[in-house]
N, C-alpha and C. Protein backbone atom coordinates (compact mmCIF):
# COMPACT_ATOMS: atom_id res chain seq x y z
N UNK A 1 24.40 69.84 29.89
CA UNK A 1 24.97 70.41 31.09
C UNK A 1 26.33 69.79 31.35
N UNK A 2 27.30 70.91 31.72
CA UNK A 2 28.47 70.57 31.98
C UNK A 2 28.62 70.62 33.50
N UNK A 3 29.35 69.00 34.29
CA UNK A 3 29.52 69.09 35.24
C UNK A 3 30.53 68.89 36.09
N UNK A 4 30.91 69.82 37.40
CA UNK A 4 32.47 69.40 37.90
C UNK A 4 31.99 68.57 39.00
N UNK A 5 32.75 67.17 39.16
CA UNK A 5 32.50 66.46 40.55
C UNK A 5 34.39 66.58 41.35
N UNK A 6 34.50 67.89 42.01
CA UNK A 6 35.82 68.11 42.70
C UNK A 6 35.96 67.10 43.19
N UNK A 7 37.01 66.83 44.00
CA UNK A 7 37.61 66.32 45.36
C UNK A 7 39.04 65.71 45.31
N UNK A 8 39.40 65.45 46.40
CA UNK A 8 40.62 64.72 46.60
C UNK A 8 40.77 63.33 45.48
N UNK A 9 39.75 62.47 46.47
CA UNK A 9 39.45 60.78 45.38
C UNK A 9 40.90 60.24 45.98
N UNK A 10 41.55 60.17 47.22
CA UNK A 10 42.72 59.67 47.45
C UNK A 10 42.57 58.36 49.02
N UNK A 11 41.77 57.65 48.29
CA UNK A 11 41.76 57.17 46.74
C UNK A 11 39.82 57.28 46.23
N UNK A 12 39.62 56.91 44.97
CA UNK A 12 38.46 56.85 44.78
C UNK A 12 38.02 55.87 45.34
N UNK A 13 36.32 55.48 45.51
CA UNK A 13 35.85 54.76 46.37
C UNK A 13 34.38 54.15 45.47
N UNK A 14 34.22 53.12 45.56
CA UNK A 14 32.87 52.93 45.25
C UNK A 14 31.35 53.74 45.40
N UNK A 15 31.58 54.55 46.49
CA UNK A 15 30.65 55.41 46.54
C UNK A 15 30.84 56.58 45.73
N UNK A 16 32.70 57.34 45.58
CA UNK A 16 32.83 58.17 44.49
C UNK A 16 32.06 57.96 43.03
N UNK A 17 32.20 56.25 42.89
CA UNK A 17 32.06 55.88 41.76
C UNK A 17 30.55 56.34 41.79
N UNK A 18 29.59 55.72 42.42
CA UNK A 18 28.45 55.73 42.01
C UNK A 18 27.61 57.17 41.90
N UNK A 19 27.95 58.01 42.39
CA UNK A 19 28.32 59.83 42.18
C UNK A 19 28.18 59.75 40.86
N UNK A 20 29.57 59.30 40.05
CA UNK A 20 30.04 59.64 39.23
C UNK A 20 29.10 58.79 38.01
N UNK A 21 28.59 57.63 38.37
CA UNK A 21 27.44 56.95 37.34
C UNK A 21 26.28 57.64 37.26
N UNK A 22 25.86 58.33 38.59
CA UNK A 22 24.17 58.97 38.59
C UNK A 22 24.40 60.20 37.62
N UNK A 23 25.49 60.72 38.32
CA UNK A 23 25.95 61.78 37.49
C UNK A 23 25.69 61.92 35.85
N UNK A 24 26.40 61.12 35.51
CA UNK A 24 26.91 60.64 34.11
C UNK A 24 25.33 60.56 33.24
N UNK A 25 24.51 60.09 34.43
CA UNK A 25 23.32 59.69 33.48
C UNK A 25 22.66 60.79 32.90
N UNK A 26 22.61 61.99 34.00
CA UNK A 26 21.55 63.67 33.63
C UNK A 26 22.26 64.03 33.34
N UNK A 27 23.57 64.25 33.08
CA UNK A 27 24.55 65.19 32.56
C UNK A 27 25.68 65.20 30.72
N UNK A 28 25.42 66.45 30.26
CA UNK A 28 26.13 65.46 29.40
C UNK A 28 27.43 65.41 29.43
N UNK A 29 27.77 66.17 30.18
CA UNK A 29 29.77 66.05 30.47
C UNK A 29 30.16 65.59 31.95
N UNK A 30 30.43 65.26 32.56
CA UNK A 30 30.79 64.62 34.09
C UNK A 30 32.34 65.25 33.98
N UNK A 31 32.94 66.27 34.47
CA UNK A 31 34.77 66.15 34.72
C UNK A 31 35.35 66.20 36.28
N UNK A 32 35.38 65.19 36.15
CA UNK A 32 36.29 64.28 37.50
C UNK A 32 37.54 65.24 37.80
N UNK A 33 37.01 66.08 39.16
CA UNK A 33 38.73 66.69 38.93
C UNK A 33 38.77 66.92 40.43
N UNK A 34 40.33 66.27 40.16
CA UNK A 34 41.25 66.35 41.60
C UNK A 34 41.89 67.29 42.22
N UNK A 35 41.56 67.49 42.86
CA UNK A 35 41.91 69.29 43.63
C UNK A 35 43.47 68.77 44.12
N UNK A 36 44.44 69.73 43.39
CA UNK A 36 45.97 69.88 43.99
C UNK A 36 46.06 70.36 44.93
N UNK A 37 46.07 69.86 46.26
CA UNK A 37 46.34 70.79 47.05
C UNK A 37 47.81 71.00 48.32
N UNK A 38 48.44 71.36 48.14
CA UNK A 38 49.64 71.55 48.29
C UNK A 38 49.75 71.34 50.22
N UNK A 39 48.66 71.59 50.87
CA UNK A 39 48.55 70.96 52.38
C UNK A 39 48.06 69.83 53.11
N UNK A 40 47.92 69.36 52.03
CA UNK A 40 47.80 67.59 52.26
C UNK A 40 48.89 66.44 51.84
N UNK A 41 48.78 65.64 52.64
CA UNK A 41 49.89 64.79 52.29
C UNK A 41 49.43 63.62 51.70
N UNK A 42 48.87 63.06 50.50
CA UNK A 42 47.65 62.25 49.91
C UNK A 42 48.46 60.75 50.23
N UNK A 43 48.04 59.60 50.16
CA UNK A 43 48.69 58.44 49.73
C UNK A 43 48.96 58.54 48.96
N UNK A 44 48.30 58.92 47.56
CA UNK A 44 48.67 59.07 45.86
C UNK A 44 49.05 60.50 45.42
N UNK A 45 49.74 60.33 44.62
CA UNK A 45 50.58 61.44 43.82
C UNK A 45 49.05 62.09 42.91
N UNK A 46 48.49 62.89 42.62
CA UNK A 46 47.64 63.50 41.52
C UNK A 46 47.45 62.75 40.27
N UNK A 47 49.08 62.61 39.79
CA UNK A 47 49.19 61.40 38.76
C UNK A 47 48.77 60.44 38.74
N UNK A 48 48.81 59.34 40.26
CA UNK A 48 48.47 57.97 40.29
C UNK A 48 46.72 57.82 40.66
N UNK A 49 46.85 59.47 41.24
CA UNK A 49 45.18 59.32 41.07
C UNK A 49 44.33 59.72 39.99
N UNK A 50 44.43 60.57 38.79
CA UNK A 50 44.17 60.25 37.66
C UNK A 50 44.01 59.16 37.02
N UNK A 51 44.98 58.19 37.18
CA UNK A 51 45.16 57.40 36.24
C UNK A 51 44.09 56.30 37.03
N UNK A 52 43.81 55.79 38.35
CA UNK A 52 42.82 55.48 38.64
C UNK A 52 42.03 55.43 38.70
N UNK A 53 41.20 56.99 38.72
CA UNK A 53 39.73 57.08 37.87
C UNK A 53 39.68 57.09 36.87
N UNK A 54 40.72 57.49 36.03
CA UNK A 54 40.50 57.02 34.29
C UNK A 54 40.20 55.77 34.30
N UNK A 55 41.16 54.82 34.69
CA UNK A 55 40.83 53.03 34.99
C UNK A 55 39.74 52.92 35.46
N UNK A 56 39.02 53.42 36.31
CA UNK A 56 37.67 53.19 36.93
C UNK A 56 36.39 53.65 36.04
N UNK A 57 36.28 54.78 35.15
CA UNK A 57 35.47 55.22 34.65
C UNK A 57 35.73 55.49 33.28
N UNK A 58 36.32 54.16 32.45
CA UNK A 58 36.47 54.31 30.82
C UNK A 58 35.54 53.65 30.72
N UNK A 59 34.41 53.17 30.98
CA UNK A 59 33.29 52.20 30.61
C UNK A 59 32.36 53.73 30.52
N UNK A 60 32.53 54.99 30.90
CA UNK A 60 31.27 56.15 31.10
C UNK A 60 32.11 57.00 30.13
N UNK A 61 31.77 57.07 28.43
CA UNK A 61 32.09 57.66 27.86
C UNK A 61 31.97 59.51 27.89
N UNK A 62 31.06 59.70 28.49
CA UNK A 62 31.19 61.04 28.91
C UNK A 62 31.69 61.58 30.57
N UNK A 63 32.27 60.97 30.32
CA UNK A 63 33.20 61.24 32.11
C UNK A 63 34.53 61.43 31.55
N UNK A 64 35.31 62.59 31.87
CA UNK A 64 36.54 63.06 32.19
C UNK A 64 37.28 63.29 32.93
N UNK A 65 38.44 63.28 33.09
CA UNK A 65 39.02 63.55 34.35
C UNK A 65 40.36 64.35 34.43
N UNK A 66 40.60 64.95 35.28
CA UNK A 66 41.29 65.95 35.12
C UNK A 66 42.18 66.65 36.75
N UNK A 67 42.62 67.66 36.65
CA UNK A 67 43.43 67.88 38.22
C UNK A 67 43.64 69.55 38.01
N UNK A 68 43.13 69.97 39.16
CA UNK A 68 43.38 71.60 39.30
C UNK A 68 43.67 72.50 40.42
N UNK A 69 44.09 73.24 40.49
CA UNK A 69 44.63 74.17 41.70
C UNK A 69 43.76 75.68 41.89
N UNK A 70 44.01 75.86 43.04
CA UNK A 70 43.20 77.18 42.97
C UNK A 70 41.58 76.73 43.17
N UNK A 71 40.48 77.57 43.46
CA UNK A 71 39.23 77.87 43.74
C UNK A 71 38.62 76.83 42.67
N UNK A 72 37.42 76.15 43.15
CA UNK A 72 36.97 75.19 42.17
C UNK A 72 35.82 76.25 41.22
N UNK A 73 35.73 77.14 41.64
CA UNK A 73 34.48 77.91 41.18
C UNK A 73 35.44 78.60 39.55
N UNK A 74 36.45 78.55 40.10
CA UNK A 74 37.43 79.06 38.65
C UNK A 74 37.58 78.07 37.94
N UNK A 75 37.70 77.15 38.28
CA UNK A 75 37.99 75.65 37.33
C UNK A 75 37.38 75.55 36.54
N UNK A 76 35.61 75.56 37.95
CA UNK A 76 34.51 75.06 36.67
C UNK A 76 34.03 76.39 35.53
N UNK A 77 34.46 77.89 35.93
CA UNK A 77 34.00 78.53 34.91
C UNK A 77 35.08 78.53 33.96
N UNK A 78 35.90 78.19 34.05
CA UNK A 78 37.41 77.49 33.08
C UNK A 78 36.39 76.75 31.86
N UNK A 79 36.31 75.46 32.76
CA UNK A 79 35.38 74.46 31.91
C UNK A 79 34.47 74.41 31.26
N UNK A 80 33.68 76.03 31.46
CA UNK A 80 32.17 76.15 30.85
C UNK A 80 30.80 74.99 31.70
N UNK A 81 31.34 75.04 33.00
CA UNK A 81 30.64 73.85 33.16
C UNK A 81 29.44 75.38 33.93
N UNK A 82 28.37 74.27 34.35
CA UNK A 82 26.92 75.42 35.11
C UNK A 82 26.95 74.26 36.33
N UNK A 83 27.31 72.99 36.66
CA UNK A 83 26.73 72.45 38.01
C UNK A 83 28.48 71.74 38.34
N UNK A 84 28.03 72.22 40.02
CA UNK A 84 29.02 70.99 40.66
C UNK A 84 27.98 69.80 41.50
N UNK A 85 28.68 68.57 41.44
CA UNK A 85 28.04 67.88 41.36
C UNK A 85 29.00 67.21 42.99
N UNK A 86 28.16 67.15 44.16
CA UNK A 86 28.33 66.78 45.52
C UNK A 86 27.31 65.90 46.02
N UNK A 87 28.06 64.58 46.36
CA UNK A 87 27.56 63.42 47.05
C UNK A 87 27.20 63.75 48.84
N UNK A 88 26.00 63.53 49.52
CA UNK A 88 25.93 63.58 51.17
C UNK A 88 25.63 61.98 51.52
N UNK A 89 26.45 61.93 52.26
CA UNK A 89 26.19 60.64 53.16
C UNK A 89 25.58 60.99 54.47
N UNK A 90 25.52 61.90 55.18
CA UNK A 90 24.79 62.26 56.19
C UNK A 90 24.75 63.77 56.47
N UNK A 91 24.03 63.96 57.52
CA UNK A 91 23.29 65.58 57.90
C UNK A 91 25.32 66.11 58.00
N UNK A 92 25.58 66.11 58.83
CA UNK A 92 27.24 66.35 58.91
C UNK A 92 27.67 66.40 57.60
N UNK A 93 27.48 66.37 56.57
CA UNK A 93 27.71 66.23 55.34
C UNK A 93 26.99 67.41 54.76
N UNK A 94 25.78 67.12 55.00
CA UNK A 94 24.97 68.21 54.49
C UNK A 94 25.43 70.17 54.63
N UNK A 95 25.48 70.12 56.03
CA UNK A 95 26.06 71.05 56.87
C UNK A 95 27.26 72.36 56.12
N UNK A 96 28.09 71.03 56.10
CA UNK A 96 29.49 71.54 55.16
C UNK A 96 29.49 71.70 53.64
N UNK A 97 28.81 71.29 52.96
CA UNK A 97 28.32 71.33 52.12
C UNK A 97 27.54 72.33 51.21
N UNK A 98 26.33 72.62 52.62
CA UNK A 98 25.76 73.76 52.37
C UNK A 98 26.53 75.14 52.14
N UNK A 99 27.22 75.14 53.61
CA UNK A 99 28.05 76.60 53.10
C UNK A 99 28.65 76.47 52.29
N UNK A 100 29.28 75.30 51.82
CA UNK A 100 30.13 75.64 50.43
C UNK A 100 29.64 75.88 49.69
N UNK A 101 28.46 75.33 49.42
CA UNK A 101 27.58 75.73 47.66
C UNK A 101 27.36 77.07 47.86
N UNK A 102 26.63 77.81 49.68
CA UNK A 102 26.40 78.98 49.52
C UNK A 102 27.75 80.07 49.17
N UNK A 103 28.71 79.80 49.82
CA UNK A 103 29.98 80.66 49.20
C UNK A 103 30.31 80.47 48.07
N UNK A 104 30.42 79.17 47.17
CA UNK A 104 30.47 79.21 45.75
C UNK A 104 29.41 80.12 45.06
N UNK A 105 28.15 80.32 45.31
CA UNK A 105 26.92 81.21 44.72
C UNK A 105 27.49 82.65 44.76
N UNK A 106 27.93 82.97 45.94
CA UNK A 106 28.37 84.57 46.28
C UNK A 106 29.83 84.70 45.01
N UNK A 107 30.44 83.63 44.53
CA UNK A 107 31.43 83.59 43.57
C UNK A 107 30.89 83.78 42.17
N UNK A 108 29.67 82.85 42.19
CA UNK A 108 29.36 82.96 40.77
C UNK A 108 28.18 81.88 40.51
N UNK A 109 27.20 83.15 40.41
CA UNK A 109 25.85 83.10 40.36
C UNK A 109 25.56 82.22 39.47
N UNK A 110 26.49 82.01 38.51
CA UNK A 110 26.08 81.04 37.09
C UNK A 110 26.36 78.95 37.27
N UNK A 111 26.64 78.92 38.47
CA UNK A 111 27.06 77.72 39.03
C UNK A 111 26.05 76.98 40.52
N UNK A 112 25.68 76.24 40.03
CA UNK A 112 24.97 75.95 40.49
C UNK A 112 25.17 73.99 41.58
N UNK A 113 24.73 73.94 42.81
CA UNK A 113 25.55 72.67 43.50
C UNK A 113 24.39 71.92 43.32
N UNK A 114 24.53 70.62 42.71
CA UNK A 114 23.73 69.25 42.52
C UNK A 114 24.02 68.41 43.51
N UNK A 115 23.30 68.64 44.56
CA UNK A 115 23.82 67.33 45.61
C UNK A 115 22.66 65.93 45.13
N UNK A 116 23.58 64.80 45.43
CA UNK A 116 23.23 63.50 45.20
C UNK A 116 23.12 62.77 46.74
N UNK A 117 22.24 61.84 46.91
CA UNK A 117 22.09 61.18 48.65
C UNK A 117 22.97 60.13 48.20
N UNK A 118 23.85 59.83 48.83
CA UNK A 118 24.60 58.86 48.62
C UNK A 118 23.87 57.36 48.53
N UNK A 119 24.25 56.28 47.97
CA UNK A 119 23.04 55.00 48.10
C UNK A 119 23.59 54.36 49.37
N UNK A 120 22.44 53.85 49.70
CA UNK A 120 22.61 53.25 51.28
C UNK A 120 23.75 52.68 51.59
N UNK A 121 24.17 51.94 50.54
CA UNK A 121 25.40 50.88 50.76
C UNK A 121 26.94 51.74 50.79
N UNK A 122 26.86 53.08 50.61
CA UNK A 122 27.68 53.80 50.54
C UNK A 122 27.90 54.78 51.76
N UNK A 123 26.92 54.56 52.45
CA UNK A 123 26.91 55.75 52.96
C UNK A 123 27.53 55.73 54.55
N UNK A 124 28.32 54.77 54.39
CA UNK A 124 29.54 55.26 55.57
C UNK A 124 30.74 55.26 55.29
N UNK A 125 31.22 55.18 53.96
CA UNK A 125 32.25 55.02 53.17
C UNK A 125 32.67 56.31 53.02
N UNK A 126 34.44 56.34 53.38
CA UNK A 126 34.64 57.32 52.62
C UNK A 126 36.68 56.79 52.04
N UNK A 127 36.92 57.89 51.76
CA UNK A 127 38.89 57.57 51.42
C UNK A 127 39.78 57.45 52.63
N UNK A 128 38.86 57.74 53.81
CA UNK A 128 40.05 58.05 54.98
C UNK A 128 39.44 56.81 55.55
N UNK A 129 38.15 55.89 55.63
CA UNK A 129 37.77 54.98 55.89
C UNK A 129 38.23 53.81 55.45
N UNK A 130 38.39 53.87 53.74
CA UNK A 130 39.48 53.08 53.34
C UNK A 130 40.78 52.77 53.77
N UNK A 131 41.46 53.86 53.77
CA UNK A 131 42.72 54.17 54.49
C UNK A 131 43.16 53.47 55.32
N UNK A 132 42.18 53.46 56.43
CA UNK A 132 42.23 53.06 57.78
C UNK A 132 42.63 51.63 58.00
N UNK A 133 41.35 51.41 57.03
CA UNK A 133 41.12 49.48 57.30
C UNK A 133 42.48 48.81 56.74
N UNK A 134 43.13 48.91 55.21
CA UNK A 134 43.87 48.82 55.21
C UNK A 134 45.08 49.11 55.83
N UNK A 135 45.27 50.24 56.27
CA UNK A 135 46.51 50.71 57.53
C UNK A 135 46.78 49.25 58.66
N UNK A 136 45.57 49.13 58.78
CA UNK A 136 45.13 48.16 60.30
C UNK A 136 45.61 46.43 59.56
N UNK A 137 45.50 46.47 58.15
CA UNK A 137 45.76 44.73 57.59
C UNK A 137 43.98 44.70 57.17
N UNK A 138 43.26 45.27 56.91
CA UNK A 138 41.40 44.41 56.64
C UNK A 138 41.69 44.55 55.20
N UNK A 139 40.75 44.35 54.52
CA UNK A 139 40.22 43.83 53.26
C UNK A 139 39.63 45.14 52.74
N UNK A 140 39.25 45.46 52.05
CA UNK A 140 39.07 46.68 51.38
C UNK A 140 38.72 46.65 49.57
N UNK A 141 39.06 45.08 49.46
CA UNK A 141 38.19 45.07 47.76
C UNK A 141 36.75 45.24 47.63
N UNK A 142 36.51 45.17 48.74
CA UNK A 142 34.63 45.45 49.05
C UNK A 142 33.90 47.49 48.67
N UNK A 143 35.47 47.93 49.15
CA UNK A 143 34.78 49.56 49.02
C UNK A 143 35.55 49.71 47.62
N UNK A 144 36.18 49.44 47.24
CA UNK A 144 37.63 50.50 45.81
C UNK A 144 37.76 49.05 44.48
N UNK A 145 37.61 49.80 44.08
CA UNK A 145 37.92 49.00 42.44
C UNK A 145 39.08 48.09 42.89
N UNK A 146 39.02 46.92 42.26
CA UNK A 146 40.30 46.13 42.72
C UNK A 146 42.10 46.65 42.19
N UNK A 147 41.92 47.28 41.03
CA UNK A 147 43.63 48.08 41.06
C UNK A 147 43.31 48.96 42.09
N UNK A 148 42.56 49.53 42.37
CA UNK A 148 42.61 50.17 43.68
C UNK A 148 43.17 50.37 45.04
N UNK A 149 42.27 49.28 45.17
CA UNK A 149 42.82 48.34 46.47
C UNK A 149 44.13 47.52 46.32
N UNK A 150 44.69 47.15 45.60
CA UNK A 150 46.12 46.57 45.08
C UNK A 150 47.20 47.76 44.96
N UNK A 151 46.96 48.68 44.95
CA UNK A 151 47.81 49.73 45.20
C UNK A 151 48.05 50.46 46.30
N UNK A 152 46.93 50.44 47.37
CA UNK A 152 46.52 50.33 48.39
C UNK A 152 47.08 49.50 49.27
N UNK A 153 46.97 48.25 49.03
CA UNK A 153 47.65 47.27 49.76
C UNK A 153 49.15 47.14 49.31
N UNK A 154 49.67 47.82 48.07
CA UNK A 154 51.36 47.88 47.93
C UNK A 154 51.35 48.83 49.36
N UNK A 155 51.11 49.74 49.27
CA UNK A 155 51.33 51.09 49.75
C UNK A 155 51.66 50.44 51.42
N UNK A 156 50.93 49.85 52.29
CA UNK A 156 50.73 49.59 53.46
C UNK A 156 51.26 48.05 53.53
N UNK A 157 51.79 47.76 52.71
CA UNK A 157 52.43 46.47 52.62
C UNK A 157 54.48 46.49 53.29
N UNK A 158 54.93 48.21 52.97
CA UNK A 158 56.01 48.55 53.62
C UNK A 158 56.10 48.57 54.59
N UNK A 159 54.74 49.41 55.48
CA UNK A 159 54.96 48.99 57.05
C UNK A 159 54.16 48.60 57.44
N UNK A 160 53.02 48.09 56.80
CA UNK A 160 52.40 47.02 57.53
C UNK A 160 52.23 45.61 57.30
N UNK A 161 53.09 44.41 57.58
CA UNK A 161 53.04 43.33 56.47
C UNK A 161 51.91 42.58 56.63
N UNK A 162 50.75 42.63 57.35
CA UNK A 162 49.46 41.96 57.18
C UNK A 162 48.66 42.98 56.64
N UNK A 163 48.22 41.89 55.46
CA UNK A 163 47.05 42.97 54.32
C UNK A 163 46.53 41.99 53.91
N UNK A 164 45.61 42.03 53.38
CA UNK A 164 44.64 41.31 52.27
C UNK A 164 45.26 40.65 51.36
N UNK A 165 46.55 41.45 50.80
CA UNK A 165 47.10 40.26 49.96
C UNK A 165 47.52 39.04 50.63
N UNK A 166 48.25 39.58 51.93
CA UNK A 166 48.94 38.21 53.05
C UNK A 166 48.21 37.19 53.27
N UNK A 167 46.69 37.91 53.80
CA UNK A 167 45.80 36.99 54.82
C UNK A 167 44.68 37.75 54.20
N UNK A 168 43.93 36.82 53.08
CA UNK A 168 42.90 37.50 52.61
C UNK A 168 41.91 37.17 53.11
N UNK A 169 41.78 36.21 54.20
CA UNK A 169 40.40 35.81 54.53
C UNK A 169 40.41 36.71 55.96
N UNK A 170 40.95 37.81 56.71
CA UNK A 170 41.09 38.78 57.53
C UNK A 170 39.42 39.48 58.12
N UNK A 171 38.86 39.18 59.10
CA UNK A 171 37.69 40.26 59.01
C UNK A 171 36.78 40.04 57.99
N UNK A 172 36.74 39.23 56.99
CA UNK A 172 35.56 39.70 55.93
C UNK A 172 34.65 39.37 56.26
N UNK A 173 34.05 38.73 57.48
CA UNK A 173 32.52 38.96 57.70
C UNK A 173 32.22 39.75 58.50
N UNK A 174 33.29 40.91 59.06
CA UNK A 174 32.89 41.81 59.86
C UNK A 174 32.74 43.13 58.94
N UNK A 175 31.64 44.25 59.35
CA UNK A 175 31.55 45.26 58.74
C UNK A 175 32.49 46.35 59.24
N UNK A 176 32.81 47.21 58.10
CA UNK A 176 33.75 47.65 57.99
C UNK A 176 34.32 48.89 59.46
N UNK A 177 32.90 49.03 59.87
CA UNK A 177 32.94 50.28 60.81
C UNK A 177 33.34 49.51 62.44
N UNK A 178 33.41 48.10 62.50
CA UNK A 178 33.81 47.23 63.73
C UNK A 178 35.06 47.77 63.54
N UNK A 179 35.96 47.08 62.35
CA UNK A 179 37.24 46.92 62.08
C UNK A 179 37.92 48.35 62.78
N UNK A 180 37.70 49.10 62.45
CA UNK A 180 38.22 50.68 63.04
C UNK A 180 38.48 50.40 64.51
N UNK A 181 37.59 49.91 65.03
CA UNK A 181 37.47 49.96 66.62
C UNK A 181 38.70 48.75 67.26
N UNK A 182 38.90 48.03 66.55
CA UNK A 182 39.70 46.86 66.92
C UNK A 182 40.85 46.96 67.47
């Protein structure tokens, strides 16, 4: 089975990752692909996010990765793939989700949505959560691969000069969902 796991990934996240390991295990193709989308304004260029999940997932020989425009339901029948493969962290998740798989079905009956429960430790994590903490100066090697987070912390290091690289001992015994509120 060939499978598409869409999304932004700006940036990828430890919970992307672990998607992308469960994945990897029932499947025999995994392709990682980053939706271009021309009304968002990402932190990362498409390019710099490629090259980050490549860095993140060369240890999962059948994981690919890749970047596309237009309807994902065209991508994946591009690809020959039969499943997309969608992580839920909660009912709100579920929700949105649902209609999408159901409007992808009305596209093409031959595609089918694999949702995964996110693992506990993931499941308030997301890229805009990342975002945040770093925006604010917190620590963030805890959710994103460490080039990750080092690119991350370049990024917010222009206008924000307290980061994790500055002051790495910042918050780290507080959980991540305090830090927001601060």
């Amino acid at each position: 089975m060939i499978a598409i796991y869409p999304g932004s990934f700006d940036p990828i996240t430890f919970g992307h990752l672990d998607i992308i390991k469960r994945g990897a295990h029932f499947c025999d193709r995994v392709i990682v692909a980053v939706l271009r989308n021309p009304n968002k304004t990402p932190l990362f260029t498409v390019e710099e996010r490629l090259a980050q999940i490549r860095l993140t997932t060369r240890h999962l020989p059948n994981v690919e990765v890749d970047s596309f425009e237009g309807l994902t339901v065209t991508y994946a029948q591009r690809q020959g793939a039969t499943a997309l493969l969608r992580g839920l962290r909660a009912v709100s998740d579920f929700e949105m989700e649902l209609q999408m798989a159901h409007t992808n079905k009305t596209l093409s009956t031959q595609l089918e949505t694999v949702f995964l429960a996110t693992s506990n430790e993931y499941s308030f994590l997301s890229s805009s959560v990342v975002k945040e903490i770093a925006r604010f100066g917190g620590p963030i090697d805890h959710l994103v691969p460490k080039h990750v987070a080092e690119s991350i912390y370049r990024c917010y290091a222009k206008t924000h000069p307290v980061s994790a690289l500055t002051e790495p001992t910042l918050a780290e015994a507080e959980p991540p969902t305090r830090m927001l509120h601060e």
